[in-house]
N, C-alpha and C. Protein backbone atom coordinates (compact mmCIF):
# COMPACT_ATOMS: atom_id res chain seq x y z
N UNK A 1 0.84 -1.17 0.00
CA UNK A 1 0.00 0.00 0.00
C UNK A 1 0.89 1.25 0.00
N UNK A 2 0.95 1.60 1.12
CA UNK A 2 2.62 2.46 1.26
C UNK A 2 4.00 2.28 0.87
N UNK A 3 4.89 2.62 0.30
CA UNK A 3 6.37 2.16 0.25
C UNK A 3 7.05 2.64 1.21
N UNK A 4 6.84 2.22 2.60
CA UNK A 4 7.41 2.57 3.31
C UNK A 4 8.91 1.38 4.00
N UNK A 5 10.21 1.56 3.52
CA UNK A 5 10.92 1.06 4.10
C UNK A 5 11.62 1.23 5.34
N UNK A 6 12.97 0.16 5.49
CA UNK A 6 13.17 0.40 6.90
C UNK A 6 13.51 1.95 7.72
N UNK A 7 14.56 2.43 6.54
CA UNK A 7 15.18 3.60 6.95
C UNK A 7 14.28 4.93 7.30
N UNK A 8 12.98 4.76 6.45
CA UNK A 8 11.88 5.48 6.93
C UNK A 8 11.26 5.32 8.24
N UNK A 9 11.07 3.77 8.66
CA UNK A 9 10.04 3.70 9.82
C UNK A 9 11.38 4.13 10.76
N UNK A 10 12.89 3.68 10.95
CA UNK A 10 13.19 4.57 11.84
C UNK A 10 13.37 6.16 12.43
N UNK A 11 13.98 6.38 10.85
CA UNK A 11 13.46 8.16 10.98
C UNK A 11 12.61 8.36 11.78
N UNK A 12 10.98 7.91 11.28
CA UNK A 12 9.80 8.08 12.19
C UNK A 12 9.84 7.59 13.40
N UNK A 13 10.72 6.74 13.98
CA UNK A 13 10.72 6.14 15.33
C UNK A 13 10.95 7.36 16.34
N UNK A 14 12.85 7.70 15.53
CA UNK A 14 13.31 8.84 16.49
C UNK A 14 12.52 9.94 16.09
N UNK A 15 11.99 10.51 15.35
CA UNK A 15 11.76 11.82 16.02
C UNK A 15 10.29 11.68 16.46
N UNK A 16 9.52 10.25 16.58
CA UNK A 16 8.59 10.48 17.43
C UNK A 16 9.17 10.63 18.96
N UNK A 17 10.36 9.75 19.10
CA UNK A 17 10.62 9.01 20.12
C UNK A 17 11.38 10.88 20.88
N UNK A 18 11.56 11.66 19.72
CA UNK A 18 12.45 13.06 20.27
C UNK A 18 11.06 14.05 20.41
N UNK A 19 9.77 14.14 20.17
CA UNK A 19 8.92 14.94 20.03
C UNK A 19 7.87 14.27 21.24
N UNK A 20 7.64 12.99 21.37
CA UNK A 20 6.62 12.72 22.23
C UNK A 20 7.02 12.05 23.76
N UNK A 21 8.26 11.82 23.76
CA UNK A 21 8.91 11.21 25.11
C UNK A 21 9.04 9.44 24.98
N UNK A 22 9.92 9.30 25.86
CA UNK A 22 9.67 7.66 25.71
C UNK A 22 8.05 7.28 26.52
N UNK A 23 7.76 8.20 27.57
CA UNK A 23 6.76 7.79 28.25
C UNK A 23 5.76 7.75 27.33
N UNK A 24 5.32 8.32 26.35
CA UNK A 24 3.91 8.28 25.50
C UNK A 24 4.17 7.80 24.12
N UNK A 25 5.28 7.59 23.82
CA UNK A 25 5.17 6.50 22.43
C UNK A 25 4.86 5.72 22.41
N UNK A 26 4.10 4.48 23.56
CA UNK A 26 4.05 3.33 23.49
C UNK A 26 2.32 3.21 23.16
N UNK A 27 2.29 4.71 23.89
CA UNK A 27 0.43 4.51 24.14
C UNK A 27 0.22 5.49 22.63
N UNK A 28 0.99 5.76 21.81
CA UNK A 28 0.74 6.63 20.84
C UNK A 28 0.89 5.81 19.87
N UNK A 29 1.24 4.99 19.45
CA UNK A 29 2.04 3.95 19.00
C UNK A 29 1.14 3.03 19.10
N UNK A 30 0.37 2.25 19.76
CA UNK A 30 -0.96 1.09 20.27
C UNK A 30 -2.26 1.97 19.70
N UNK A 31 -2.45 3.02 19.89
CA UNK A 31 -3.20 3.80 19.34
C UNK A 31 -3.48 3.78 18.24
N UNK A 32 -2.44 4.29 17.47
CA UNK A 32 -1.89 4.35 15.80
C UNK A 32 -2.42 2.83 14.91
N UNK A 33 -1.71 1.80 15.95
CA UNK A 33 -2.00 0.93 15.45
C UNK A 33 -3.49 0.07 15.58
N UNK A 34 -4.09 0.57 16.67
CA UNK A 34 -5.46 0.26 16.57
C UNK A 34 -6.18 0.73 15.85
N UNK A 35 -5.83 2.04 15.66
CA UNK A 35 -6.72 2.95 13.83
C UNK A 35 -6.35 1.99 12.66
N UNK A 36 -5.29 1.86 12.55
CA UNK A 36 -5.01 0.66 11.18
C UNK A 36 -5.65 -0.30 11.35
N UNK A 37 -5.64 -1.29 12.60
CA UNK A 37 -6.35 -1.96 12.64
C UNK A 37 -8.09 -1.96 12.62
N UNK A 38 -8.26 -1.65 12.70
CA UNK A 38 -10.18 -0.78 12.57
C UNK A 38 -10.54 -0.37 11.06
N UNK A 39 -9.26 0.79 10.45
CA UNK A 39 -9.70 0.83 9.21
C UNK A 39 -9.53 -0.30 7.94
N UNK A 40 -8.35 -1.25 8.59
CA UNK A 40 -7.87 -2.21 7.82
C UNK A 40 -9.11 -3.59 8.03
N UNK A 41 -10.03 -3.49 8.59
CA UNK A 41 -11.11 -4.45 8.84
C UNK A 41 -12.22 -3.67 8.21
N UNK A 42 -12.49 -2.47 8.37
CA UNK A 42 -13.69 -1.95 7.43
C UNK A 42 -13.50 -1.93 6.28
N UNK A 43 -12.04 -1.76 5.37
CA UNK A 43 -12.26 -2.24 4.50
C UNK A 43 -12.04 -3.49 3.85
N UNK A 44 -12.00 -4.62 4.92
CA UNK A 44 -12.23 -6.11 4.22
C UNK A 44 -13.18 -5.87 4.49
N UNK A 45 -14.34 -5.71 4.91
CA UNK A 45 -15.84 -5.89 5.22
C UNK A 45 -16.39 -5.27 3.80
N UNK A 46 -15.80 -4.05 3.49
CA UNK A 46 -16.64 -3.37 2.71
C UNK A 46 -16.19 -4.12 1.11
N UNK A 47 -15.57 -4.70 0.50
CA UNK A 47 -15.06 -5.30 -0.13
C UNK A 47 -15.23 -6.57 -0.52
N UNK A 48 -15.59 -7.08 0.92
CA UNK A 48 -16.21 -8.68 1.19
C UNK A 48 -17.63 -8.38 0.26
N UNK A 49 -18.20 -7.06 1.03
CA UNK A 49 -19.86 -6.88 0.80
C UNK A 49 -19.69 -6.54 -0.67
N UNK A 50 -19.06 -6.05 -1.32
CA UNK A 50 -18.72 -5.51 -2.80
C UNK A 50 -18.84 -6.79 -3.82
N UNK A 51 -17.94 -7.34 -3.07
CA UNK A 51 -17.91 -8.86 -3.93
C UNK A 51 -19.15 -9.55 -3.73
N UNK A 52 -19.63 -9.69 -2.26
CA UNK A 52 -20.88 -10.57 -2.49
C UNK A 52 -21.88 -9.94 -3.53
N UNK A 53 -22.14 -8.61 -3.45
CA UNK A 53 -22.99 -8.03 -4.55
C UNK A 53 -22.82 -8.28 -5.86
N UNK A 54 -21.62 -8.24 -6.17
CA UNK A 54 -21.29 -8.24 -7.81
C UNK A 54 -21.55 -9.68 -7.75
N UNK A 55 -21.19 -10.67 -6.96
CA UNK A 55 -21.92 -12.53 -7.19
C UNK A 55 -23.34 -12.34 -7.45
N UNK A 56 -23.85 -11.87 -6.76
CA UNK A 56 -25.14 -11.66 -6.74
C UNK A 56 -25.39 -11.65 -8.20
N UNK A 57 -25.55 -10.33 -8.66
CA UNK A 57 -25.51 -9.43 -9.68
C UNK A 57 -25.17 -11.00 -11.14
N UNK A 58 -24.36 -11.61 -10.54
CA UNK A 58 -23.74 -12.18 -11.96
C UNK A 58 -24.68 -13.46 -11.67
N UNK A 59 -25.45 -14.03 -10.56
CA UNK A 59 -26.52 -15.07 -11.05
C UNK A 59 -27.73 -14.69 -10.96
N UNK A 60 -27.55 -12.84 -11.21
CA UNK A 60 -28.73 -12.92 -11.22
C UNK A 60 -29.44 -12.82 -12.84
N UNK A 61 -28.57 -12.53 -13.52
CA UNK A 61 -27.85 -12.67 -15.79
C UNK A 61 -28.69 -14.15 -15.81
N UNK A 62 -27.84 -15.15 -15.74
CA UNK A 62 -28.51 -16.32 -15.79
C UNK A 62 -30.00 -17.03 -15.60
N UNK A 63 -30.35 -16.86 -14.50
CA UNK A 63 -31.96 -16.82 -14.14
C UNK A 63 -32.73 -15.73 -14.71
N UNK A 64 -32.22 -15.00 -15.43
CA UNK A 64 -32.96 -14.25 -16.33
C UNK A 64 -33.23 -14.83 -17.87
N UNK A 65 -32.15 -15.11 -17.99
CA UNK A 65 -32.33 -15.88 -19.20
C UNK A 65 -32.68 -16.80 -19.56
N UNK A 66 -32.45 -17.62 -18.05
CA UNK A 66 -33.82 -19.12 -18.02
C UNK A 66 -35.02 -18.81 -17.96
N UNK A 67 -35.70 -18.02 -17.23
CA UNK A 67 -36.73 -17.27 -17.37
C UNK A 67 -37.45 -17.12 -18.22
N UNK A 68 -36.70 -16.03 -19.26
CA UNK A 68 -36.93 -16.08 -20.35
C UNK A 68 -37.12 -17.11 -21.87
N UNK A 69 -36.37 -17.90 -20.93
CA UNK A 69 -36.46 -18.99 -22.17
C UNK A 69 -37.62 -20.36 -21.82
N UNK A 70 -38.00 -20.04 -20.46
CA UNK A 70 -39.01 -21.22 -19.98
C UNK A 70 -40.39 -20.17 -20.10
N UNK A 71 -40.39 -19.01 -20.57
CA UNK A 71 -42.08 -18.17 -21.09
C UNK A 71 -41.74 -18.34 -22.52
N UNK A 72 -41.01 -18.56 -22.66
CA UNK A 72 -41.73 -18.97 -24.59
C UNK A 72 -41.07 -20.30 -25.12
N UNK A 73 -40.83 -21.19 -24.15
CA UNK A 73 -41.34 -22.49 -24.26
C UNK A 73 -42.88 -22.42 -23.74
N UNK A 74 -43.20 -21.97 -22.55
CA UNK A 74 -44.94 -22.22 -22.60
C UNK A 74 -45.34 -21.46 -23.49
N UNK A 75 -45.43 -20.61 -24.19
CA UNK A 75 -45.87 -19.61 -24.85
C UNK A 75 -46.13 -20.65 -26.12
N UNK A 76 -45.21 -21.35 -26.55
CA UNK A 76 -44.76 -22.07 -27.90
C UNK A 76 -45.64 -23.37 -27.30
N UNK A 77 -46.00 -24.06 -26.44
CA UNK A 77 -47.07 -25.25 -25.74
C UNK A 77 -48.22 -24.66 -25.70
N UNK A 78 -48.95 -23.24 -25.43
CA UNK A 78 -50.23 -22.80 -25.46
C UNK A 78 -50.38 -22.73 -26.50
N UNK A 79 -49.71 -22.24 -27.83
CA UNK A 79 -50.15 -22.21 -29.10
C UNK A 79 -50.42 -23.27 -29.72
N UNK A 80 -49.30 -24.51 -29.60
CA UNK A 80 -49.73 -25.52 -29.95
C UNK A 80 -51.14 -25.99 -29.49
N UNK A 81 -50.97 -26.13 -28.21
CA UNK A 81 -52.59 -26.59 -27.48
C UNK A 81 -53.79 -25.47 -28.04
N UNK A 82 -53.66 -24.61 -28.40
CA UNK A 82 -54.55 -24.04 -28.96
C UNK A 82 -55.03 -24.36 -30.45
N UNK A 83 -53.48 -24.68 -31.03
CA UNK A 83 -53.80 -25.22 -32.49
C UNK A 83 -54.59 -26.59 -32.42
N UNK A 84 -54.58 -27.45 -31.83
CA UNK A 84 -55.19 -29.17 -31.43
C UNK A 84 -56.44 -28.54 -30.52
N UNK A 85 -56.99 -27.44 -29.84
CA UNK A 85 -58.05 -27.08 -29.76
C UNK A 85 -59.30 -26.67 -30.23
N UNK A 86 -58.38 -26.19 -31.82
CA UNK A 86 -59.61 -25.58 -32.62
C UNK A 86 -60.69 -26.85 -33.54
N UNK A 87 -59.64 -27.83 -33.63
CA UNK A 87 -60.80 -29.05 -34.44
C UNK A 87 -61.55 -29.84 -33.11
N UNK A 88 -61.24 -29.50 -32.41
CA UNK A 88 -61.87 -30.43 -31.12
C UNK A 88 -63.79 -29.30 -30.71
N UNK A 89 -63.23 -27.82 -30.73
CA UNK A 89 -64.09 -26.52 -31.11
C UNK A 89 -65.24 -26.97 -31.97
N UNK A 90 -64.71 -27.05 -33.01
CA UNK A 90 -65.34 -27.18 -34.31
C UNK A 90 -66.66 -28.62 -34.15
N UNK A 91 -65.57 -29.40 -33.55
CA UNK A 91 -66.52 -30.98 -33.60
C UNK A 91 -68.00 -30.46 -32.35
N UNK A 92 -67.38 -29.90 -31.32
CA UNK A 92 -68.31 -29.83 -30.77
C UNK A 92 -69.28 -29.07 -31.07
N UNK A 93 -69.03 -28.02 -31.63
CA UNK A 93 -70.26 -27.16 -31.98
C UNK A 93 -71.32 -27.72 -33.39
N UNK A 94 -70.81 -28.98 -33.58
CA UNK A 94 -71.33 -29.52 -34.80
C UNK A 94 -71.18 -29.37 -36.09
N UNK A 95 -69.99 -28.87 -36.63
CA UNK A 95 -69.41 -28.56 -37.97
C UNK A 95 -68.40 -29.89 -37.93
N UNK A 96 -68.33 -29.89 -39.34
CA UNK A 96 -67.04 -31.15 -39.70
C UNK A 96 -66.38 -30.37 -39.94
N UNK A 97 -64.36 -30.74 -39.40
CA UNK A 97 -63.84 -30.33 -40.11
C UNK A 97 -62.89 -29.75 -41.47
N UNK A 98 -63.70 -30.78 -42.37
CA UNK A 98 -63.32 -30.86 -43.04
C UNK A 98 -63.92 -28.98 -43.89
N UNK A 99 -65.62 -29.36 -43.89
CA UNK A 99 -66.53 -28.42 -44.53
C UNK A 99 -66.81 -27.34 -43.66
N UNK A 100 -66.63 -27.29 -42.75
CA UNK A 100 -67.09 -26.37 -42.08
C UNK A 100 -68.73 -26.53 -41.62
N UNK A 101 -69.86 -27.26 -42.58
CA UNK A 101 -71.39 -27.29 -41.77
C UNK A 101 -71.68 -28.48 -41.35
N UNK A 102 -72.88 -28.31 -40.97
CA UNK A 102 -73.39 -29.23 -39.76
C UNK A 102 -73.54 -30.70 -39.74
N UNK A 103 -73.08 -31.33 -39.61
CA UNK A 103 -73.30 -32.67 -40.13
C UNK A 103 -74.78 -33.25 -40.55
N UNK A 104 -74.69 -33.98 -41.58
CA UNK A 104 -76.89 -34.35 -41.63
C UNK A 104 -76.92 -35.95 -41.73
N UNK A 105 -77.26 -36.09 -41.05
CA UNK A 105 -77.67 -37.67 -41.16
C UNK A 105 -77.54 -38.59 -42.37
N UNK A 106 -77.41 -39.59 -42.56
CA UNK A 106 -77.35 -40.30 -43.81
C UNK A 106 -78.99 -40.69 -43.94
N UNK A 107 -79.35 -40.48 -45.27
CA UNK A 107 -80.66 -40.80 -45.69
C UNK A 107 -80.65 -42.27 -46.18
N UNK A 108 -79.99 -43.04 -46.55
CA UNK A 108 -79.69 -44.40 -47.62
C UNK A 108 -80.15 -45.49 -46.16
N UNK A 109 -80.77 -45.65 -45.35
CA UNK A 109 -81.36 -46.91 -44.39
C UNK A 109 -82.66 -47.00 -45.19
């Protein structure tokens, strides 16, 4: 994250160690490092939550497209069943389907 090497963190040692005393570097210092620690956990959390969203997000593509593809498979089964409905229509209301009118009895007994 930082490029911070050695010759730096001592620099920063002594002149904390010349500006704040030996007595309060330790509690300045535990401090310091409990802020890193706190911000260095909010952002795995927030990151964790980032990622779970974008998972989310990416099944939620898929079940869309099954979705979509299981309404016009029924869509494509109601039409059919509608097409094998209409001569079944027809018979009942008393038309053949061949002619379209009413059926008439045979006269030849």
């Amino acid at each position: 994250m930082f490029d911070v090497g050695f010759a730096e963190l001592l620099l920063l040692s002594i002149v904390g160690l010349l500006v704040l005393g030996p007595e309060r570097l330790p509690r300045v210092a535990r401090t310091l490092g409990g802020f890193a620690r706190k911000a260095r956990s909010s952002w795995t959390n927030l990151k964790h939550t980032i990622e779970a969203e974008i998972r989310a997000e990416e099944l939620k593509e898929p079940l869309k497209h099954f979705e979509n593809e299981i309404r016009s498979t029924v869509n494509s089964v109601k039409s059919g069943v509608d097409k094998l409905k209409e001569p079944l229509q027809d018979l009942d209301s008393g038309a053949t389907p061949d002619t379209g009118k009413p059926d008439e009895p045979d006269d030849r007994s």
